[in-house]
C-alpha atoms as a PDB file:
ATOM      1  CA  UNK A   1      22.495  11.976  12.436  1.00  0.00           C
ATOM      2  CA  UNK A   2      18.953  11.455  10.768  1.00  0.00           C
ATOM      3  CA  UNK A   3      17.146  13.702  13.426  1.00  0.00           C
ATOM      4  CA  UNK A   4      15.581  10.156  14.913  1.00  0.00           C
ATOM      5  CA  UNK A   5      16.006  11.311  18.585  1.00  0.00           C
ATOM      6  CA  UNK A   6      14.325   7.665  20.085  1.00  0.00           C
ATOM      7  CA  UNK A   7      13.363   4.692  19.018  1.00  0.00           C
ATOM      8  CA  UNK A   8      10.536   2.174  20.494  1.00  0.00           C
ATOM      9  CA  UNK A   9       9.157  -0.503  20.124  1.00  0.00           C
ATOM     10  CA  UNK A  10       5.922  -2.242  20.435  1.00  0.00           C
ATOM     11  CA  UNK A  11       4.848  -5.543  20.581  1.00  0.00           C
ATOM     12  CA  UNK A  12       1.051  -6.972  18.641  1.00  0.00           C
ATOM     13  CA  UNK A  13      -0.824 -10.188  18.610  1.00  0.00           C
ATOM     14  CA  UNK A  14      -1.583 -10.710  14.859  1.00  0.00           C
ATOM     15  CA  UNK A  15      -5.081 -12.870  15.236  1.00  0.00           C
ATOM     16  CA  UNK A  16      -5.770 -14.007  11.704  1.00  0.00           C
ATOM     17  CA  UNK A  17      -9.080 -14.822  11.905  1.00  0.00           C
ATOM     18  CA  UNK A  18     -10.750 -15.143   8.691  1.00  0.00           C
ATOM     19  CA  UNK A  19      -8.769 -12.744   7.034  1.00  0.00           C
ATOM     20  CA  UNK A  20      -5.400 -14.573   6.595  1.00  0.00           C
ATOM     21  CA  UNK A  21      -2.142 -13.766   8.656  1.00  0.00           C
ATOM     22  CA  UNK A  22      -0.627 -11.364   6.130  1.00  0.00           C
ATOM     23  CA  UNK A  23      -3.571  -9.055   6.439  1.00  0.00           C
ATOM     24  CA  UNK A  24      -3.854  -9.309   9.817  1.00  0.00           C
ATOM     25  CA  UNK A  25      -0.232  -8.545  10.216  1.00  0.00           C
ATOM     26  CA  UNK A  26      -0.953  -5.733   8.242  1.00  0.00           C
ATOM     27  CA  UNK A  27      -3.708  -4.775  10.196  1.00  0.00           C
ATOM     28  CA  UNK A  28      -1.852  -4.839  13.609  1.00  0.00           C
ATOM     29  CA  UNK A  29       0.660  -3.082  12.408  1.00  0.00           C
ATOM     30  CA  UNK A  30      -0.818   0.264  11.395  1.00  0.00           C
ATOM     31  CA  UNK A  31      -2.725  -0.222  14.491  1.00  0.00           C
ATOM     32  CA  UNK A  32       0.927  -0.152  16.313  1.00  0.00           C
ATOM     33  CA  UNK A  33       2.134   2.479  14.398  1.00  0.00           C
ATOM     34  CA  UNK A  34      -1.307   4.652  15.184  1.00  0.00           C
ATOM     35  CA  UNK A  35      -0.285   3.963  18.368  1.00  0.00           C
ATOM     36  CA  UNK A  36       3.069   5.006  18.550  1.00  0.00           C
ATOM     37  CA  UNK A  37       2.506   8.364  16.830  1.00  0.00           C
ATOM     38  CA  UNK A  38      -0.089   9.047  19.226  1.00  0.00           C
ATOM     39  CA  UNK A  39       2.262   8.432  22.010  1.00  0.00           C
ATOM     40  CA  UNK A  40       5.196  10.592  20.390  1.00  0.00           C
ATOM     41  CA  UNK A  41       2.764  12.989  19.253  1.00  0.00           C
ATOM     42  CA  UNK A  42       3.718  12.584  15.699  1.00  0.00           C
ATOM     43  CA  UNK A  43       1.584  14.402  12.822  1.00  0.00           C
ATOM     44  CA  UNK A  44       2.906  11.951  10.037  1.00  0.00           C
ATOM     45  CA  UNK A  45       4.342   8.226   9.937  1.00  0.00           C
ATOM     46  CA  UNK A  46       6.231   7.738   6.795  1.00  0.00           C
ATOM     47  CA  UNK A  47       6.344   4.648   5.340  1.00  0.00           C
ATOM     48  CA  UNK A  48       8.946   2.705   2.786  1.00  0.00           C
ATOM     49  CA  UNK A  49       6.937   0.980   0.220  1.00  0.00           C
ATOM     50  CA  UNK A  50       8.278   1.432  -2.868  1.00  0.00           C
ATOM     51  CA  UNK A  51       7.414   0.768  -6.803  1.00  0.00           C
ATOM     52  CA  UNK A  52       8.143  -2.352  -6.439  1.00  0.00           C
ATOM     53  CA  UNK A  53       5.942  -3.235  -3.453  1.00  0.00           C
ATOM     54  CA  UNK A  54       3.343  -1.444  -5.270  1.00  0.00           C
ATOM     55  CA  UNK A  55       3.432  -3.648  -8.263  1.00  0.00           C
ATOM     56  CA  UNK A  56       3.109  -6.662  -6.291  1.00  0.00           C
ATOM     57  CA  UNK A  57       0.410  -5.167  -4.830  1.00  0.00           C
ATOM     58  CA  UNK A  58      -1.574  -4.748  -8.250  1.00  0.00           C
ATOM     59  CA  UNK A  59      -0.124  -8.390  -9.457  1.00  0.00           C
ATOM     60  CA  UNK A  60      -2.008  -9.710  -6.143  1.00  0.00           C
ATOM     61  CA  UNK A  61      -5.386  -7.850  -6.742  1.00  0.00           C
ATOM     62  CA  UNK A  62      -5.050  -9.158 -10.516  1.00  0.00           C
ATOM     63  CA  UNK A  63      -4.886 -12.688  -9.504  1.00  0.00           C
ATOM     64  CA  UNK A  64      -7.837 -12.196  -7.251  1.00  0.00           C
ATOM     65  CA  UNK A  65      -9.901 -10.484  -9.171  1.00  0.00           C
ATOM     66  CA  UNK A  66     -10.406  -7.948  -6.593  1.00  0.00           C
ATOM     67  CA  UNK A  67     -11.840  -5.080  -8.863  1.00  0.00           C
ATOM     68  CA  UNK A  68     -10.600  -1.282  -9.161  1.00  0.00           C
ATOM     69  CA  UNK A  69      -9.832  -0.386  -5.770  1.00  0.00           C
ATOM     70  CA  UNK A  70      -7.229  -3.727  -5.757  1.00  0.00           C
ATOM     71  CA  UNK A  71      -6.079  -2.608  -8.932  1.00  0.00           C
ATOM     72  CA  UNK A  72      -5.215   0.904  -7.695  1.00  0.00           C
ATOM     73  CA  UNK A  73      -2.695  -0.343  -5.243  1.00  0.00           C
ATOM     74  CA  UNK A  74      -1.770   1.298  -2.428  1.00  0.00           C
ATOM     75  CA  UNK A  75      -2.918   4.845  -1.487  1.00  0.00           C
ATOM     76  CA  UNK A  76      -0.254   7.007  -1.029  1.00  0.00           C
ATOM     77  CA  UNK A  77      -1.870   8.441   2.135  1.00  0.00           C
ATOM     78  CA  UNK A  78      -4.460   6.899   4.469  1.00  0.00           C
ATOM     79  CA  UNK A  79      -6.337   9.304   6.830  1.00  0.00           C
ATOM     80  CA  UNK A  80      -3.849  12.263   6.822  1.00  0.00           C
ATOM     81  CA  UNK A  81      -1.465   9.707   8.863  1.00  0.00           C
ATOM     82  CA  UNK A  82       0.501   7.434   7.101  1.00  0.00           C
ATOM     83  CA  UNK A  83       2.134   8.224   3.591  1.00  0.00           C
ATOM     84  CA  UNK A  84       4.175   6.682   1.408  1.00  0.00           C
ATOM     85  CA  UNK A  85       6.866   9.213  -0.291  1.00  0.00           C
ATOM     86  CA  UNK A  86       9.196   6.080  -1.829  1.00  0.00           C
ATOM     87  CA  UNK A  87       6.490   4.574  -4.296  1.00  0.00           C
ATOM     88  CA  UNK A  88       7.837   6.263  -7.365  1.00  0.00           C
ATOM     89  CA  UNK A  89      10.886   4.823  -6.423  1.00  0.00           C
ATOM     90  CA  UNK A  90      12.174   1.275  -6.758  1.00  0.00           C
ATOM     91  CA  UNK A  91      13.602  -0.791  -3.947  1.00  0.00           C
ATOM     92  CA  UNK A  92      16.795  -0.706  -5.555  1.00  0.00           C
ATOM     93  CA  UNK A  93      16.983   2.987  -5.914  1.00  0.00           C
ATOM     94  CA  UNK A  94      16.117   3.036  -1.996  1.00  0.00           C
ATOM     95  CA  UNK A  95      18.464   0.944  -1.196  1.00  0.00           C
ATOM     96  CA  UNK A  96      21.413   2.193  -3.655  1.00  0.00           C
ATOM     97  CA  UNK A  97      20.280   5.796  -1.782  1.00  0.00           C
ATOM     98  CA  UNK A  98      20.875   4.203   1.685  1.00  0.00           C
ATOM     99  CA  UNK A  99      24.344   2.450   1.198  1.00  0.00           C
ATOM    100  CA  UNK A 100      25.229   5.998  -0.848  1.00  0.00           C
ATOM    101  CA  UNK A 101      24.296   8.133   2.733  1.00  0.00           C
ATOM    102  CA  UNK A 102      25.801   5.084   4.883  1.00  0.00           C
ATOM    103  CA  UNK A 103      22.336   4.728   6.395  1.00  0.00           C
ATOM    104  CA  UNK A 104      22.066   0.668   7.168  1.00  0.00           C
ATOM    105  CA  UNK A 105      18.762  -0.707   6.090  1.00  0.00           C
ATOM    106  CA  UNK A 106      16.812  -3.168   7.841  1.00  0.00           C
ATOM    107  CA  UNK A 107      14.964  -5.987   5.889  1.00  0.00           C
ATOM    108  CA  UNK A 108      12.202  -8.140   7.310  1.00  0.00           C
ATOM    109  CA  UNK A 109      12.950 -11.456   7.250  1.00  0.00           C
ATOM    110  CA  UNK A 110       8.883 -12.024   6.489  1.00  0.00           C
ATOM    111  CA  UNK A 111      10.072 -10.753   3.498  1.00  0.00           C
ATOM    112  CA  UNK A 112      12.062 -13.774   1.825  1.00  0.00           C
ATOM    113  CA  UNK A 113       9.978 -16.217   3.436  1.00  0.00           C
ATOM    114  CA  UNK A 114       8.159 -18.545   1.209  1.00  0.00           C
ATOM    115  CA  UNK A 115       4.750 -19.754   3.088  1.00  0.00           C
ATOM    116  CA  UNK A 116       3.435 -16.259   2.285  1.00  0.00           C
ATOM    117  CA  UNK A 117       1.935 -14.955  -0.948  1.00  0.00           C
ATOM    118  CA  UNK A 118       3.858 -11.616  -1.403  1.00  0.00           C
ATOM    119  CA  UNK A 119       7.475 -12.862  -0.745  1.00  0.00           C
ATOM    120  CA  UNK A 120       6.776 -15.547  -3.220  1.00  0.00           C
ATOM    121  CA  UNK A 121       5.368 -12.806  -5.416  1.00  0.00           C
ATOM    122  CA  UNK A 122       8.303 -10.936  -5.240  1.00  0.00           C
ATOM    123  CA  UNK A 123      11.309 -13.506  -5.319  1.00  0.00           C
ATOM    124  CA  UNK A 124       9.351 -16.358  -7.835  1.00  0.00           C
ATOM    125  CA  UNK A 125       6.665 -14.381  -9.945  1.00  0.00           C
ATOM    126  CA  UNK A 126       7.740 -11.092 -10.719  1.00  0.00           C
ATOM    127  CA  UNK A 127      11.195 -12.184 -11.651  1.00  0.00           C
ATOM    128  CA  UNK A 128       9.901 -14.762 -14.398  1.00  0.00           C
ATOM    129  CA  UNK A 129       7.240 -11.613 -15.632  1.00  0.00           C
ATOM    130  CA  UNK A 130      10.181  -9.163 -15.837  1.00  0.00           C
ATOM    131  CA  UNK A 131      12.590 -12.164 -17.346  1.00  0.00           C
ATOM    132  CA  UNK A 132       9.632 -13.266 -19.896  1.00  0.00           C
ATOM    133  CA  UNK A 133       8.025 -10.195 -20.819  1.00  0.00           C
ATOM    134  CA  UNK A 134      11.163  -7.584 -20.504  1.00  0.00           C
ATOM    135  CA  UNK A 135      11.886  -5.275 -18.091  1.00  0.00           C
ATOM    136  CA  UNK A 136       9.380  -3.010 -16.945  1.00  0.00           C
ATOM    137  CA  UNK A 137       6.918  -5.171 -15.739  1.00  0.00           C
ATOM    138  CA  UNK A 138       6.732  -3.598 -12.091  1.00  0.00           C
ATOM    139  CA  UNK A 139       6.814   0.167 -13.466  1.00  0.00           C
ATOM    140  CA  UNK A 140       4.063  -0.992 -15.665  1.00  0.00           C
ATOM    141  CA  UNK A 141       2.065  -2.146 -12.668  1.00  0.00           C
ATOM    142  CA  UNK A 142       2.360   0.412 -10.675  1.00  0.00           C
ATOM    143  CA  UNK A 143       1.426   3.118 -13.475  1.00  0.00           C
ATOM    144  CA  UNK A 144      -1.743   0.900 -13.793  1.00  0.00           C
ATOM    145  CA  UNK A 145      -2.225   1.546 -10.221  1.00  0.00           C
ATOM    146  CA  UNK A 146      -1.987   5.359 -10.559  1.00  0.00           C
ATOM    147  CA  UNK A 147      -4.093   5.316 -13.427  1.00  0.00           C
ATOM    148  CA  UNK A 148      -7.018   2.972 -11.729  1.00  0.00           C
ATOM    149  CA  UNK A 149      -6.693   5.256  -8.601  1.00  0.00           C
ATOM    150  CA  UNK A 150      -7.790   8.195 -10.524  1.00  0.00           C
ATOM    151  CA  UNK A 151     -10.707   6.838 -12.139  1.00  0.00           C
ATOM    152  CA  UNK A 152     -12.046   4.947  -8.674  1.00  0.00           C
ATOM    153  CA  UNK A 153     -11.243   8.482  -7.138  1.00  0.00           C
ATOM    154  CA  UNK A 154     -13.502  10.047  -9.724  1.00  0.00           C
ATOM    155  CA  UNK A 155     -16.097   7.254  -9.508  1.00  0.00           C
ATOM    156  CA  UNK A 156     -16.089   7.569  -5.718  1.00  0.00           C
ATOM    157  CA  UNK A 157     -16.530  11.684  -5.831  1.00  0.00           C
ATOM    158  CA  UNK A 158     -19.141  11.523  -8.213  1.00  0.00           C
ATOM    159  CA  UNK A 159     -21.240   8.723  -5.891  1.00  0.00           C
ATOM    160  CA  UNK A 160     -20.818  10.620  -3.042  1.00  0.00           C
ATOM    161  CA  UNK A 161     -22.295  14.045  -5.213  1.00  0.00           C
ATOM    162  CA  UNK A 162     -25.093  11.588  -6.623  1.00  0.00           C
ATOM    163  CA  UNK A 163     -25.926  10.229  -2.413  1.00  0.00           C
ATOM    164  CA  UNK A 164     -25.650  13.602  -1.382  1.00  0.00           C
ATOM    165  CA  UNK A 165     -28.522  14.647  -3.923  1.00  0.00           C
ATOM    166  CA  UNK A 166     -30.704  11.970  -2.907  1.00  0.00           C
ATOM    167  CA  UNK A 167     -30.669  13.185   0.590  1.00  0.00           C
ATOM    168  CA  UNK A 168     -30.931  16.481  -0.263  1.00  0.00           C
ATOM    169  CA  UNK A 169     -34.026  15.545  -2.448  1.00  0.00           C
ATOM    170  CA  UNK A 170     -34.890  13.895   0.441  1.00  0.00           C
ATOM    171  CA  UNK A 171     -35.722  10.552  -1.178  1.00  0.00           C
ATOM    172  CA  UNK A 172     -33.367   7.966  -2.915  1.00  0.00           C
ATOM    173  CA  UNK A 173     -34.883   7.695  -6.345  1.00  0.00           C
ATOM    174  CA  UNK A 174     -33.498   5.876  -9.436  1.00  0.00           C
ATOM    175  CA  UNK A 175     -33.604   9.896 -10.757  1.00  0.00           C
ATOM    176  CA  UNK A 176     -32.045  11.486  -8.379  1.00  0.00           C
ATOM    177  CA  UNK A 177     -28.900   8.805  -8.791  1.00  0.00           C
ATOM    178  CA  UNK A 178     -29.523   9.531 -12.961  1.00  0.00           C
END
Protein backbone atom coordinates (compact mmCIF):
# COMPACT_ATOMS: atom_id res chain seq x y z
CA UNK A 1 0.00 0.00 0.00
CA UNK A 2 3.07 2.37 0.76
CA UNK A 3 4.68 1.74 -2.76
CA UNK A 4 7.52 -0.50 -0.72
CA UNK A 5 7.61 -3.21 -3.48
CA UNK A 6 10.58 -5.47 -1.38
CA UNK A 7 12.11 -5.54 1.55
CA UNK A 8 15.81 -6.90 2.53
CA UNK A 9 17.79 -7.29 4.80
CA UNK A 10 21.38 -7.20 5.64
CA UNK A 11 23.38 -8.39 8.22
CA UNK A 12 26.89 -6.10 9.85
CA UNK A 13 29.57 -6.83 12.33
CA UNK A 14 29.58 -3.66 14.55
CA UNK A 15 33.55 -3.73 15.68
CA UNK A 16 33.73 -1.04 18.33
CA UNK A 17 37.09 -0.43 18.43
CA UNK A 18 38.01 2.68 20.07
CA UNK A 19 35.09 4.43 19.16
CA UNK A 20 32.40 2.86 21.43
CA UNK A 21 29.60 0.38 20.19
CA UNK A 22 26.92 3.01 19.64
CA UNK A 23 29.04 4.76 17.08
CA UNK A 24 30.14 1.92 15.56
CA UNK A 25 26.64 0.69 15.24
CA UNK A 26 26.04 3.80 13.73
CA UNK A 27 28.76 3.52 11.53
CA UNK A 28 27.82 0.02 10.14
CA UNK A 29 24.70 0.92 9.62
CA UNK A 30 24.86 3.72 7.06
CA UNK A 31 27.47 1.58 5.63
CA UNK A 32 24.47 -1.15 5.20
CA UNK A 33 22.15 1.17 4.10
CA UNK A 34 24.88 2.63 1.34
CA UNK A 35 24.85 -0.67 0.48
CA UNK A 36 21.47 -1.51 0.00
CA UNK A 37 20.62 1.57 -2.08
CA UNK A 38 23.37 0.75 -4.25
CA UNK A 39 22.00 -2.64 -4.78
CA UNK A 40 18.27 -1.35 -5.37
CA UNK A 41 19.57 1.46 -7.20
CA UNK A 42 18.00 3.93 -4.93
CA UNK A 43 18.79 7.84 -5.35
CA UNK A 44 17.66 8.66 -1.66
CA UNK A 45 17.40 6.64 1.77
CA UNK A 46 15.08 8.40 4.04
CA UNK A 47 15.55 8.24 7.43
CA UNK A 48 13.13 8.64 10.75
CA UNK A 49 14.93 10.72 13.21
CA UNK A 50 12.85 13.04 14.58
CA UNK A 51 12.96 16.33 16.99
CA UNK A 52 13.28 14.42 19.57
CA UNK A 53 16.26 12.30 18.50
CA UNK A 54 17.74 15.47 17.50
CA UNK A 55 17.63 16.98 20.90
CA UNK A 56 19.26 14.14 22.43
CA UNK A 57 21.66 14.49 20.02
CA UNK A 58 22.60 18.20 21.09
CA UNK A 59 22.05 17.13 25.01
CA UNK A 60 24.94 14.44 24.19
CA UNK A 61 27.39 16.89 22.41
CA UNK A 62 26.62 19.36 25.47
CA UNK A 63 27.73 16.93 28.00
CA UNK A 64 30.83 16.27 26.01
CA UNK A 65 31.81 19.31 25.21
CA UNK A 66 32.12 18.44 21.68
CA UNK A 67 32.10 22.06 20.17
CA UNK A 68 29.76 23.53 17.26
CA UNK A 69 29.55 20.83 14.91
CA UNK A 70 28.12 18.49 18.13
CA UNK A 71 26.00 21.23 18.95
CA UNK A 72 24.45 21.43 15.46
CA UNK A 73 23.03 17.98 15.66
CA UNK A 74 22.32 16.03 12.99
CA UNK A 75 22.55 17.17 9.32
CA UNK A 76 19.55 16.82 7.64
CA UNK A 77 21.34 15.35 4.59
CA UNK A 78 24.73 13.62 4.35
CA UNK A 79 26.30 13.33 0.84
CA UNK A 80 23.11 13.77 -1.31
CA UNK A 81 22.11 10.15 0.19
CA UNK A 82 20.56 9.97 3.30
CA UNK A 83 18.02 12.68 4.64
CA UNK A 84 16.08 13.14 7.35
CA UNK A 85 12.45 14.74 6.44
CA UNK A 86 10.86 13.87 10.23
CA UNK A 87 13.26 16.20 12.35
CA UNK A 88 10.82 19.03 12.66
CA UNK A 89 8.63 16.59 13.86
CA UNK A 90 8.40 14.89 17.24
CA UNK A 91 8.32 11.16 17.80
CA UNK A 92 4.96 11.45 19.01
CA UNK A 93 3.62 13.29 16.07
CA UNK A 94 5.29 10.34 13.93
CA UNK A 95 3.91 7.96 15.65
CA UNK A 96 0.25 9.55 16.26
CA UNK A 97 0.67 9.94 12.08
CA UNK A 98 1.36 6.15 11.79
CA UNK A 99 -1.45 4.62 14.04
CA UNK A 100 -3.78 7.56 12.17
CA UNK A 101 -2.73 5.82 8.42
CA UNK A 102 -2.75 2.19 10.16
CA UNK A 103 0.92 1.95 9.19
CA UNK A 104 2.54 -0.36 12.22
CA UNK A 105 5.77 1.07 13.44
CA UNK A 106 8.70 -0.80 14.37
CA UNK A 107 10.80 0.24 17.48
CA UNK A 108 14.32 -0.94 18.19
CA UNK A 109 14.59 -2.58 21.16
CA UNK A 110 18.36 -0.81 21.42
CA UNK A 111 16.21 1.83 22.02
CA UNK A 112 14.87 1.24 25.73
CA UNK A 113 17.89 -0.45 26.69
CA UNK A 114 19.76 1.01 29.52
CA UNK A 115 23.70 0.08 29.11
CA UNK A 116 23.72 2.72 26.34
CA UNK A 117 24.00 6.49 26.63
CA UNK A 118 21.12 7.66 24.30
CA UNK A 119 18.28 5.34 25.57
CA UNK A 120 19.16 6.48 28.99
CA UNK A 121 19.17 9.98 27.55
CA UNK A 122 15.93 9.64 26.31
CA UNK A 123 13.88 7.57 28.98
CA UNK A 124 15.97 9.10 32.38
CA UNK A 125 17.40 12.64 31.36
CA UNK A 126 15.26 14.34 29.11
CA UNK A 127 12.16 13.47 31.02
CA UNK A 128 13.50 15.08 34.41
CA UNK A 129 14.77 18.38 31.95
CA UNK A 130 11.27 18.62 30.40
CA UNK A 131 9.58 17.76 34.07
CA UNK A 132 12.07 20.41 35.85
CA UNK A 133 12.45 23.06 33.47
CA UNK A 134 8.84 22.86 31.55
CA UNK A 135 8.03 21.60 28.47
CA UNK A 136 9.95 22.48 25.60
CA UNK A 137 13.15 21.38 26.47
CA UNK A 138 13.68 19.08 23.27
CA UNK A 139 12.19 21.83 20.76
CA UNK A 140 14.59 24.10 22.45
CA UNK A 141 17.46 21.78 21.63
CA UNK A 142 16.88 21.12 18.50
CA UNK A 143 16.32 24.95 17.46
CA UNK A 144 19.85 25.33 19.04
CA UNK A 145 20.91 22.80 16.62
CA UNK A 146 19.49 24.65 13.58
CA UNK A 147 20.81 27.74 14.75
CA UNK A 148 24.60 26.30 15.46
CA UNK A 149 24.33 24.57 11.99
CA UNK A 150 24.05 27.82 10.29
CA UNK A 151 26.80 29.58 11.83
CA UNK A 152 29.38 26.32 11.50
CA UNK A 153 27.94 26.30 7.84
CA UNK A 154 28.99 29.90 7.47
CA UNK A 155 32.27 29.39 9.36
CA UNK A 156 33.03 26.37 7.18
CA UNK A 157 32.20 28.39 3.67
CA UNK A 158 34.14 31.20 4.62
CA UNK A 159 37.43 28.76 5.53
CA UNK A 160 37.13 27.06 2.54
CA UNK A 161 37.00 30.86 0.50
CA UNK A 162 40.00 31.93 2.89
CA UNK A 163 42.13 28.11 1.80
CA UNK A 164 41.11 28.62 -1.55
CA UNK A 165 42.90 32.17 -1.58
CA UNK A 166 45.94 30.90 -0.13
CA UNK A 167 46.34 28.50 -2.92
CA UNK A 168 45.42 30.73 -5.34
CA UNK A 169 48.08 33.20 -3.90
CA UNK A 170 50.02 30.37 -4.08
CA UNK A 171 51.41 30.55 -0.54
CA UNK A 172 49.59 30.08 2.89
CA UNK A 173 50.30 33.34 4.62
CA UNK A 174 48.85 34.66 7.93
CA UNK A 175 47.47 37.54 5.15
CA UNK A 176 46.09 35.71 2.83
CA UNK A 177 43.87 33.83 5.79
CA UNK A 178 43.29 37.83 7.17
Amino acid sequence: QLGADETATISVTVDPGGQGIEAAAREAKYSALAQLADHFGARVVLLGHTLDDQAETVLLGLTRGSGGRSLAGMRRSIDDLFFRPLLDLTRAQTEAACAVLGIESWTDPHNSDPRFTRSRVRHVVMPVLERELGPGVAAALARTADQVHADTAYLDEAAATALRSAYEAKCLSVAALE
